[in-house]
C-alpha atoms as a PDB file:
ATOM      1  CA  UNK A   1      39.429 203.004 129.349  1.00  0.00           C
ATOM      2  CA  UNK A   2      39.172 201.784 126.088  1.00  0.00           C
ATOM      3  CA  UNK A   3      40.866 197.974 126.789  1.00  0.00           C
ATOM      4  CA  UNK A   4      38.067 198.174 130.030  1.00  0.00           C
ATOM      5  CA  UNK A   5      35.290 199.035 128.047  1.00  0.00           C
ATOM      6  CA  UNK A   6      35.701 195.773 126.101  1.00  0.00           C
ATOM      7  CA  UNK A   7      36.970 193.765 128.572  1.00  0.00           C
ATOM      8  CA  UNK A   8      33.264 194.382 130.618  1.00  0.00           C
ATOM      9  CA  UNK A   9      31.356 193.647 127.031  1.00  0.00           C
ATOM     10  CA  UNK A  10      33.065 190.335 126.923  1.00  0.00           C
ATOM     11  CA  UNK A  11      32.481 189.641 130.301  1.00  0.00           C
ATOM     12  CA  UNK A  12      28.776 190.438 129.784  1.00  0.00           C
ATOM     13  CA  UNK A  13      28.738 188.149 126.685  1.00  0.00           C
ATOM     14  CA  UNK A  14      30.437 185.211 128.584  1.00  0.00           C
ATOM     15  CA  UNK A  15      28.129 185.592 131.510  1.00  0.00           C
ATOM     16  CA  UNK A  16      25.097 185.420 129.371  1.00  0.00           C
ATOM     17  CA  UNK A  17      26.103 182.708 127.431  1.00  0.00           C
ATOM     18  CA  UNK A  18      27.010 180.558 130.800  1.00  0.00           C
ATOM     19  CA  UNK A  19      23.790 181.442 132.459  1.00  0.00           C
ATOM     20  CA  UNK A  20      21.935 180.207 129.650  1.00  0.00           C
ATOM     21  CA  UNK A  21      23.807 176.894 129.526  1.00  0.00           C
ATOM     22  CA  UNK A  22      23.635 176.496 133.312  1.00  0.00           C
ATOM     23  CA  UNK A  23      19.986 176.507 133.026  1.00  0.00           C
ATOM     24  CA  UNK A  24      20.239 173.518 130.590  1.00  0.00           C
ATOM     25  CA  UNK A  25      22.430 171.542 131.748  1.00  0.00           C
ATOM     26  CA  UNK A  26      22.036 168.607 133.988  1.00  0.00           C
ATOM     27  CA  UNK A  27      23.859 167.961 136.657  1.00  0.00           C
ATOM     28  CA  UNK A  28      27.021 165.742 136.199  1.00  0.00           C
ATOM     29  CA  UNK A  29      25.855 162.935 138.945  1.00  0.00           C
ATOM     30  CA  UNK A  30      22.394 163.611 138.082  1.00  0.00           C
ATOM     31  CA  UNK A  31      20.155 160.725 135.958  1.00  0.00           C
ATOM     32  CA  UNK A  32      19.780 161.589 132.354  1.00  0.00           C
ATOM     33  CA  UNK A  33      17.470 160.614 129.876  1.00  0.00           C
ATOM     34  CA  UNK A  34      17.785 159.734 126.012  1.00  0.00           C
ATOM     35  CA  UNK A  35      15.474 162.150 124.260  1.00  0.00           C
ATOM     36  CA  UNK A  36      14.993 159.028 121.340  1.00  0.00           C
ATOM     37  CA  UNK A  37      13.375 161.293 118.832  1.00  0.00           C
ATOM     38  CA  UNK A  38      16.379 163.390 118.209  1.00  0.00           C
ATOM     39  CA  UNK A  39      19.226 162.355 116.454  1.00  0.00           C
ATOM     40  CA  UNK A  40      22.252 161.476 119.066  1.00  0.00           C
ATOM     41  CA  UNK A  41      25.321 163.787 117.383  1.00  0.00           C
ATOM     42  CA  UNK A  42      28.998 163.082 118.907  1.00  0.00           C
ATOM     43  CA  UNK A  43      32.044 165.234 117.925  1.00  0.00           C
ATOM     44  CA  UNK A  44      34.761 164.378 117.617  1.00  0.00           C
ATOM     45  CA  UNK A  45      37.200 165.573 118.946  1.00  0.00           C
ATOM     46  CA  UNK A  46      35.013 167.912 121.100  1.00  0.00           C
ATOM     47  CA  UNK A  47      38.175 170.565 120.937  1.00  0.00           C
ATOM     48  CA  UNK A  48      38.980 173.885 119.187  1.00  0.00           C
ATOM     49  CA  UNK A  49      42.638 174.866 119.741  1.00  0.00           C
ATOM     50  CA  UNK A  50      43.442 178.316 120.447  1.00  0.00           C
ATOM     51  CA  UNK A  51      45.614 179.674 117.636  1.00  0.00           C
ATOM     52  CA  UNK A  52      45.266 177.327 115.657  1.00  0.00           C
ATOM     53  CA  UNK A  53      42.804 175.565 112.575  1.00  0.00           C
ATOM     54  CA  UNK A  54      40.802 173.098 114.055  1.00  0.00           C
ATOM     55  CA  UNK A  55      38.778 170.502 112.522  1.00  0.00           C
ATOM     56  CA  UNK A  56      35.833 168.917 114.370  1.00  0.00           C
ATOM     57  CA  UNK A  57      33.886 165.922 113.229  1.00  0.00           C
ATOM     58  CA  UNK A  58      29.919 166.026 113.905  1.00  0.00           C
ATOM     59  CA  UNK A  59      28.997 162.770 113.234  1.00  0.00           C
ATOM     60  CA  UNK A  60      25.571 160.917 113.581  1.00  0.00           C
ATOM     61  CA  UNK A  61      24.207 157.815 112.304  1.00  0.00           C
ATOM     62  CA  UNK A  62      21.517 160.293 109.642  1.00  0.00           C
ATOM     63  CA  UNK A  63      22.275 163.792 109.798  1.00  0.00           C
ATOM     64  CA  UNK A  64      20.995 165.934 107.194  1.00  0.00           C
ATOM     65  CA  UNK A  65      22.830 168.573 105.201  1.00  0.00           C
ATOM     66  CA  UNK A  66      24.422 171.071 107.677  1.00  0.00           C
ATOM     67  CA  UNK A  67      23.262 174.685 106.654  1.00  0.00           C
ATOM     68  CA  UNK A  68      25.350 176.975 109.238  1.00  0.00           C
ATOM     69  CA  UNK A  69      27.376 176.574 112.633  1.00  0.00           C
ATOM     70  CA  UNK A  70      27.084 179.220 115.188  1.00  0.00           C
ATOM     71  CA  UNK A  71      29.232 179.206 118.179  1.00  0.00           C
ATOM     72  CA  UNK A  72      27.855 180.554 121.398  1.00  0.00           C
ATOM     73  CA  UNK A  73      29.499 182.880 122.804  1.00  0.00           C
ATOM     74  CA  UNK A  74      31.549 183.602 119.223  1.00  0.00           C
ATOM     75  CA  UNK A  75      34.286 185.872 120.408  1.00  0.00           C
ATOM     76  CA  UNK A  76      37.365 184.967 119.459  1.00  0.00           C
ATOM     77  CA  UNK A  77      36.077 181.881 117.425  1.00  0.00           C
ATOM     78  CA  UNK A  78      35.125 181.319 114.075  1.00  0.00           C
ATOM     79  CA  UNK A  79      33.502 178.917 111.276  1.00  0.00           C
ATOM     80  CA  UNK A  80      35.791 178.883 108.313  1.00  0.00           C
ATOM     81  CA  UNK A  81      34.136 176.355 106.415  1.00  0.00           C
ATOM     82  CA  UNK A  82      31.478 173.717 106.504  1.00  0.00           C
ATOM     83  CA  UNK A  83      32.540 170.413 104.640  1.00  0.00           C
ATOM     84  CA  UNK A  84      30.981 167.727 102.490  1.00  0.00           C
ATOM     85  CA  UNK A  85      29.608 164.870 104.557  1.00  0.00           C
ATOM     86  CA  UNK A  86      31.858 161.497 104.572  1.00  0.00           C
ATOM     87  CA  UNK A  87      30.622 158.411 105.456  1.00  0.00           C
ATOM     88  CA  UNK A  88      32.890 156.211 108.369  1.00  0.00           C
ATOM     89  CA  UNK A  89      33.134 152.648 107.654  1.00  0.00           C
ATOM     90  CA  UNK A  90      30.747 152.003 110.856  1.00  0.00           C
ATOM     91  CA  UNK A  91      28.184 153.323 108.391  1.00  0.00           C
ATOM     92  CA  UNK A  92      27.329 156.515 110.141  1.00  0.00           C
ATOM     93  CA  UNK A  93      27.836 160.549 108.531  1.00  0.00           C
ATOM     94  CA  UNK A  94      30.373 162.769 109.960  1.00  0.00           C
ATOM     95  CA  UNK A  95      30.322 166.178 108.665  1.00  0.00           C
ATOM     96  CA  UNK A  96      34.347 167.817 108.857  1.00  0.00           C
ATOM     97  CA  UNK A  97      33.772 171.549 110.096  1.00  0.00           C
ATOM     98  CA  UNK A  98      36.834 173.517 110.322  1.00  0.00           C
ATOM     99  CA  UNK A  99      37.586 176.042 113.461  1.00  0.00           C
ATOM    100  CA  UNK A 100      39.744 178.780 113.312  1.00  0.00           C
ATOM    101  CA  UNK A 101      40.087 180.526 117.107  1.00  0.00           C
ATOM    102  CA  UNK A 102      42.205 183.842 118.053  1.00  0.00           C
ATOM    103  CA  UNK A 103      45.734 182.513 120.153  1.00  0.00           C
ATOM    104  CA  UNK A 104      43.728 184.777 122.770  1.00  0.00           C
ATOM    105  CA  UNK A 105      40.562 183.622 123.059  1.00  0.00           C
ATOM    106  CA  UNK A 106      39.581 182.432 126.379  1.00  0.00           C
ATOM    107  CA  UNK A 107      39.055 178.644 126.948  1.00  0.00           C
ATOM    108  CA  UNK A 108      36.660 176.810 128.354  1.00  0.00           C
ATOM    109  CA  UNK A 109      32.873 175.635 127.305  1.00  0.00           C
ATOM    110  CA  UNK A 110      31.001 176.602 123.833  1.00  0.00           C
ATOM    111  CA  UNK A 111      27.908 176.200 122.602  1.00  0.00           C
ATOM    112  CA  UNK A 112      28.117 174.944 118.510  1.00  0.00           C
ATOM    113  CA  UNK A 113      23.670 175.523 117.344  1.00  0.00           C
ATOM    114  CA  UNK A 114      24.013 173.151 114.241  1.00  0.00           C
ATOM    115  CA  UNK A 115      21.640 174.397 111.656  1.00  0.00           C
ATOM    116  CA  UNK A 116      19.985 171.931 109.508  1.00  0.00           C
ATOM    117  CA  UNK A 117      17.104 171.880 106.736  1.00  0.00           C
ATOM    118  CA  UNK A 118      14.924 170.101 109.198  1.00  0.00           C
ATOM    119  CA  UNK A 119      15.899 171.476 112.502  1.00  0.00           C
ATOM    120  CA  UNK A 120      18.464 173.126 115.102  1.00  0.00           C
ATOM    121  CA  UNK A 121      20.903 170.755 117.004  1.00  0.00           C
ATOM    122  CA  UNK A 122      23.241 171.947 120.264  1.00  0.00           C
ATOM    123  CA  UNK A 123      26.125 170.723 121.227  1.00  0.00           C
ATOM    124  CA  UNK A 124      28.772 171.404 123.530  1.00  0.00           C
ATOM    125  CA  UNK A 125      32.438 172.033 122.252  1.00  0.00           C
ATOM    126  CA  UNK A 126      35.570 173.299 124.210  1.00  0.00           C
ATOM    127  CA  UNK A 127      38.185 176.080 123.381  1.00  0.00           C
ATOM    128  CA  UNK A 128      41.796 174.795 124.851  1.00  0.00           C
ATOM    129  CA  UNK A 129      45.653 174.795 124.095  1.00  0.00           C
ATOM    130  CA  UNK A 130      46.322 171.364 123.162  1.00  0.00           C
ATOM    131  CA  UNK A 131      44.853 168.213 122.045  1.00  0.00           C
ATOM    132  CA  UNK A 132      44.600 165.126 124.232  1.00  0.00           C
ATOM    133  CA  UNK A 133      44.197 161.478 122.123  1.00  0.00           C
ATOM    134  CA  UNK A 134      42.728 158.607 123.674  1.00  0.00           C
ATOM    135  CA  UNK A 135      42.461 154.774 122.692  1.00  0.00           C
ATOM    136  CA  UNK A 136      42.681 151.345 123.269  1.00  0.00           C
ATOM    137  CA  UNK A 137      39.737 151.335 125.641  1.00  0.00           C
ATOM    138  CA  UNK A 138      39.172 147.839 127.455  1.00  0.00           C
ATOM    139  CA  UNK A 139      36.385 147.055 129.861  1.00  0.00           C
ATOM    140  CA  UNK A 140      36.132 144.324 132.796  1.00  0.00           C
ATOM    141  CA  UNK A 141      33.463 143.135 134.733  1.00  0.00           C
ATOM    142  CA  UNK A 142      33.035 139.452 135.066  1.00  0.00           C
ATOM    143  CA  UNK A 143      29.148 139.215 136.180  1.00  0.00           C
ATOM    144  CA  UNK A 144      26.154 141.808 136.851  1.00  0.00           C
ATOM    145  CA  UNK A 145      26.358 140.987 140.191  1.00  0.00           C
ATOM    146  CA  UNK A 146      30.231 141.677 140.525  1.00  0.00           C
ATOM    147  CA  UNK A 147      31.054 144.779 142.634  1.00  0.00           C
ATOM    148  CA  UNK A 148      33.028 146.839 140.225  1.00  0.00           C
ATOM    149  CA  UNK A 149      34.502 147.188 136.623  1.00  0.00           C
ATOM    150  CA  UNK A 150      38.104 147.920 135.794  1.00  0.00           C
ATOM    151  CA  UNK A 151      38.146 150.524 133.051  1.00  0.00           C
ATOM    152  CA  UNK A 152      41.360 151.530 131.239  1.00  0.00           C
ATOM    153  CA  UNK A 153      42.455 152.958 127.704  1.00  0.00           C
ATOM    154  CA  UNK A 154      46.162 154.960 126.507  1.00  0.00           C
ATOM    155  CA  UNK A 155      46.310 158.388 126.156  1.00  0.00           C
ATOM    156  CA  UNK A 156      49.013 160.837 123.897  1.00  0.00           C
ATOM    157  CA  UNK A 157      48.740 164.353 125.640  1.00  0.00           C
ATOM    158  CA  UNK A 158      50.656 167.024 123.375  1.00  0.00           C
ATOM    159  CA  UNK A 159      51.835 169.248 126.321  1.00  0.00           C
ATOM    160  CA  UNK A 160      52.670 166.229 128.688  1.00  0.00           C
ATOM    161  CA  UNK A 161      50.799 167.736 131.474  1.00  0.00           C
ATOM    162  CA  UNK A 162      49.278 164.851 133.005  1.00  0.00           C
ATOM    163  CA  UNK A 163      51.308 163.048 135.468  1.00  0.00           C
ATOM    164  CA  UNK A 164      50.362 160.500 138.185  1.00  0.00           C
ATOM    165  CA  UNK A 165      48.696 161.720 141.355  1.00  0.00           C
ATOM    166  CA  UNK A 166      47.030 164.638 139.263  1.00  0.00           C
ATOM    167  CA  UNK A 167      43.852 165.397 141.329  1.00  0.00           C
ATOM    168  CA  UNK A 168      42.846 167.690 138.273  1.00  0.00           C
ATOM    169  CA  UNK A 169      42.700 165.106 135.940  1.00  0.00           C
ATOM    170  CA  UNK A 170      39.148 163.588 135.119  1.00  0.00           C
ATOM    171  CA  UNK A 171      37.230 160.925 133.271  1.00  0.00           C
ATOM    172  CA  UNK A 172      34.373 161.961 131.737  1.00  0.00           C
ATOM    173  CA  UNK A 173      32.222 158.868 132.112  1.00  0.00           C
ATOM    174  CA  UNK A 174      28.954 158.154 130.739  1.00  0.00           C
ATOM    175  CA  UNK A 175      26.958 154.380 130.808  1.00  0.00           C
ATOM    176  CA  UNK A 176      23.613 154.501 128.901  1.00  0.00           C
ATOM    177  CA  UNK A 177      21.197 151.464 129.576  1.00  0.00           C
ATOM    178  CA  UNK A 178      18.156 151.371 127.155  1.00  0.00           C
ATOM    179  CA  UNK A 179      16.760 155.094 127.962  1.00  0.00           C
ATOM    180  CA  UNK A 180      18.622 155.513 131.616  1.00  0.00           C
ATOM    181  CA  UNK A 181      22.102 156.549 132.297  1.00  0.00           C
ATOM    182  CA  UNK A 182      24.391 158.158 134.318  1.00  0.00           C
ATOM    183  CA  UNK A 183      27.210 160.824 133.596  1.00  0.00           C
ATOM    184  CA  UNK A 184      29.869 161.215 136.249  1.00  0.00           C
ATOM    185  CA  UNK A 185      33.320 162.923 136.168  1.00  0.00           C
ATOM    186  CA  UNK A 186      35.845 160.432 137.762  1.00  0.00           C
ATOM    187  CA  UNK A 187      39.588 161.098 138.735  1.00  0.00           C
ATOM    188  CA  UNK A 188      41.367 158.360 137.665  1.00  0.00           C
ATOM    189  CA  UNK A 189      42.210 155.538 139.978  1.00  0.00           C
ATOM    190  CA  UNK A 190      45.517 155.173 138.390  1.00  0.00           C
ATOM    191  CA  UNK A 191      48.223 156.661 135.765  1.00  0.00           C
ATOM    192  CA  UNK A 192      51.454 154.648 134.516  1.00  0.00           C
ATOM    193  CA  UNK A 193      53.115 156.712 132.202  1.00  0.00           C
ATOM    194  CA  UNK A 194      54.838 155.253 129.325  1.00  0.00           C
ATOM    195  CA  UNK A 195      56.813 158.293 128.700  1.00  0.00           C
ATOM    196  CA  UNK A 196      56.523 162.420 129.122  1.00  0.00           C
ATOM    197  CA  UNK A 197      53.999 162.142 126.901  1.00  0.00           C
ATOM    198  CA  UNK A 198      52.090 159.099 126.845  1.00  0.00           C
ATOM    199  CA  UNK A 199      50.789 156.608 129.323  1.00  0.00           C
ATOM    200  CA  UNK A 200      47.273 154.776 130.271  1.00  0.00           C
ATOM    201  CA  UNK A 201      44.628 155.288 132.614  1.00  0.00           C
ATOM    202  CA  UNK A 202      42.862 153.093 135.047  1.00  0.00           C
ATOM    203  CA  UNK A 203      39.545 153.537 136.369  1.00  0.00           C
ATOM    204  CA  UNK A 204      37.667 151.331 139.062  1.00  0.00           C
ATOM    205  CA  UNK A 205      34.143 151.937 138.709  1.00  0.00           C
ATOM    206  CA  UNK A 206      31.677 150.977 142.019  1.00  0.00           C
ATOM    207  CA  UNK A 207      28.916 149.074 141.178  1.00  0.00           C
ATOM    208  CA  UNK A 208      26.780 152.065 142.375  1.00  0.00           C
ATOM    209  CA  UNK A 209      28.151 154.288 140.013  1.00  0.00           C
ATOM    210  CA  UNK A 210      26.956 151.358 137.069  1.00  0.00           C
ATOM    211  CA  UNK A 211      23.626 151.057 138.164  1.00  0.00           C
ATOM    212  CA  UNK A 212      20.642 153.698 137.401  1.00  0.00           C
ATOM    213  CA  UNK A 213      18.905 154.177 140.233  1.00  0.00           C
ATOM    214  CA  UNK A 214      15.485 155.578 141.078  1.00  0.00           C
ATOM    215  CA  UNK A 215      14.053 158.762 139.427  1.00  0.00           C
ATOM    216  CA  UNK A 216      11.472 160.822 141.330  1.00  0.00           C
ATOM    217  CA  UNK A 217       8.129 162.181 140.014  1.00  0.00           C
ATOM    218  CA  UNK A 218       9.717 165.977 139.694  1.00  0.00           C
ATOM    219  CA  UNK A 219      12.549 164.369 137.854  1.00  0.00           C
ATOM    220  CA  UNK A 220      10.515 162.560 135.250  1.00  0.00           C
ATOM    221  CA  UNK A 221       9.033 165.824 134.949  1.00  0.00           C
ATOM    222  CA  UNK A 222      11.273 167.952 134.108  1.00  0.00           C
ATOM    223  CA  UNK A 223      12.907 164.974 131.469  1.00  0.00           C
ATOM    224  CA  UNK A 224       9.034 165.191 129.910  1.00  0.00           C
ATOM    225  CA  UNK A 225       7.840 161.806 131.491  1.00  0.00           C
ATOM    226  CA  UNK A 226       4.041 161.948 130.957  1.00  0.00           C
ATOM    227  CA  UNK A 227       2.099 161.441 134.064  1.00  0.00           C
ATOM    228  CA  UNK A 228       0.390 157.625 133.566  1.00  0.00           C
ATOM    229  CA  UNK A 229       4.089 156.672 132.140  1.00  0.00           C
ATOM    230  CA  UNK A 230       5.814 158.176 135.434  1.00  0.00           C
ATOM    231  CA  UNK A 231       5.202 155.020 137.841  1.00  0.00           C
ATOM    232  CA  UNK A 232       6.447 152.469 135.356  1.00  0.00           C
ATOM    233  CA  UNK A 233       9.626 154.650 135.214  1.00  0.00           C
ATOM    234  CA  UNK A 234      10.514 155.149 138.997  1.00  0.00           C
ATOM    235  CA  UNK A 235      10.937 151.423 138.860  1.00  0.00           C
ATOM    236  CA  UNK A 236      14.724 150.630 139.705  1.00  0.00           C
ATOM    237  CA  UNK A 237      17.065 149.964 136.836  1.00  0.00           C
ATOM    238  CA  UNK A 238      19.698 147.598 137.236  1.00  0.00           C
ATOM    239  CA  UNK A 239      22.841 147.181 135.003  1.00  0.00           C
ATOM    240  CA  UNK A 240      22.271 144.862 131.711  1.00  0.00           C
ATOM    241  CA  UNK A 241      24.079 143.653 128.897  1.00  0.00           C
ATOM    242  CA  UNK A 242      24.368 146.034 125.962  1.00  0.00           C
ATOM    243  CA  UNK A 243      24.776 148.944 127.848  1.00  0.00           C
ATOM    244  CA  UNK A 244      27.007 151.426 126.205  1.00  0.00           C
ATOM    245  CA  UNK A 245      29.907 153.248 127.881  1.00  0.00           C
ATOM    246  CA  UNK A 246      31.842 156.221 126.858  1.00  0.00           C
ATOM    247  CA  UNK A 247      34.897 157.906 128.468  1.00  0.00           C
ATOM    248  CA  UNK A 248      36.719 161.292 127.558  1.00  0.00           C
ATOM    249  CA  UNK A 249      40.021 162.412 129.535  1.00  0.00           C
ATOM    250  CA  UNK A 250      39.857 166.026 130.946  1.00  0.00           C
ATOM    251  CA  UNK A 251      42.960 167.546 132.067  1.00  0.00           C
ATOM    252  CA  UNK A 252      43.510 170.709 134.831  1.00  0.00           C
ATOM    253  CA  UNK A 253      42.708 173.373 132.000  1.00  0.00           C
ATOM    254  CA  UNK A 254      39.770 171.573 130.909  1.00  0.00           C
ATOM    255  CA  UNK A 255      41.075 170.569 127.615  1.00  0.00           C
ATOM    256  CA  UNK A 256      39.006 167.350 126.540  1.00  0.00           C
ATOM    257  CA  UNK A 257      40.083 164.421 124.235  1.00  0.00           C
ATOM    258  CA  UNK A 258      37.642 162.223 121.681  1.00  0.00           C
ATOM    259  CA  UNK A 259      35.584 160.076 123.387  1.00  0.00           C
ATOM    260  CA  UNK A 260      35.877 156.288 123.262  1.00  0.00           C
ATOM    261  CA  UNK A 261      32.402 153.577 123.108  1.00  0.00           C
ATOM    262  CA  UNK A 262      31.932 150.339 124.002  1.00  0.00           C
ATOM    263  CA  UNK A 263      29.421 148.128 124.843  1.00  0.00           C
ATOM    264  CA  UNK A 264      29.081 146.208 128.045  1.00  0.00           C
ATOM    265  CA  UNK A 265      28.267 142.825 128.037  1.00  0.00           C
ATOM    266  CA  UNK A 266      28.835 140.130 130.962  1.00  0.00           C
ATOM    267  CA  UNK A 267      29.817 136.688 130.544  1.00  0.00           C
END
């Protein structure tokens, strides 16, 4: 009774916690919008091991002085301690904040509410079993008005659980032009494995999956579009140099790697 009695508090906790991100979320093939007055924060890696001390890089080109992490839902994972800010040689801050999660907390999405001395950031992290290292990333598309890109970049994966053929497997992709993007989860057109552990991934990206497309008045809307700015906006987007893409590598438990940028530009 006892082991039940918990087990339907967590349950309650993790259902909260999900409902609430649910409502924030956008959807993964939906259009998404740079909110340009907050700072953009990427972490890196985005991945707390179970069992194990984690460390997890918040980095953003100014981020003030990080007063407290709180991790939503928190069971089974905790903040042990909140570093000193370093500075990358790209110029930007990244603040080191070390993880420690229980071997038997349950995996999947978190919530990390970054407390500042100006203001609250959130960001998503993930709770998994092993970490997944990606680099190398290379991008080809000869013109704006070619048909698709060829996307690739070499993974390590500690447990040496993705193979070729691997429906599960997924690239998180993201292409931000000026203030429109898109943010689709790929499989991978193609995995050559180097050994048990290490390979590289392909990706062919359609040209309709580069271009951002055309929002509608209730979308604008609800991304805080004021009304005399909303026509100007529904305006089609096309692909342009300086666009910046991003890719992460998802495997079948949901365990995420760091992400990799680039910037597009055609010859």
């Amino acid at each position: 009774m006892k082991c039940t009695k918990y087990l339907g508090m967590a349950l309650g906790v993790m259902l909260s916690s999900f409902l609430a991100w649910a409502q924030q979320m956008p959807s993964q093939d939906r259009q998404i919008l740079r909110q340009e007055h907050e700072a953009e924060i990427e972490v890196d890696p985005p991945l707390v091991i179970r069992g194990r001390t984690s460390t997890i890089y918040f980095v953003a080109k100014s981020l003030p002085a990080i007063k407290s992490v709180t991790i939503i839902p928190p069971v089974g994972v905790r903040v042990a301690e909140i570093k000193a800010a370093e500075t990358r040689p790209d110029g930007r801050q990244a603040v080191p904040v070390i993880f420690v999660a229980d071997s038997e907390a349950w995996g999947g999405l978190r919530v990390a509410m970054i407390e500042t001395e100006t203001r609250t950031y959130r960001v998503d992290i993930r709770l998994g079993t092993h970490p997944i290292t990606i680099s190398n990333l290379k991008f080809a598309m000869a013109s704006p008005t070619a048909e698709q890109a060829e996307v690739s970049f070499d993974f390590t994966d500690e447990a040496g659980d993705i193979k070729p053929n691997d429906d599960s497997t997924r690239v998180q992709v993201m292409l931000m032009c000026n203030l429109w993007g898109r943010s689709p989860s790929l499989p991978p057109t193609k995995i050559v494995m180097s050994d048990e552990r290490n390979g590289t991934v392909y990706l062919t990206l359609p040209k309709e999956q580069l271009q951002s497309g055309e929002l509608t008045v209730t979308e604008l809307r609800e991304a805080g579009v004021k009304p005399a700015e909303q026509k100007a906006k529904q305006k089609p987007m096309s692909i342009q140099a300086g666009c910046q893409l991003s890719v992460a590598l998802q495997d079948r438990d949901g365990n995420e790697s760091n992400r990799l940028k680039t910037i597009v530009r055609f010859k």
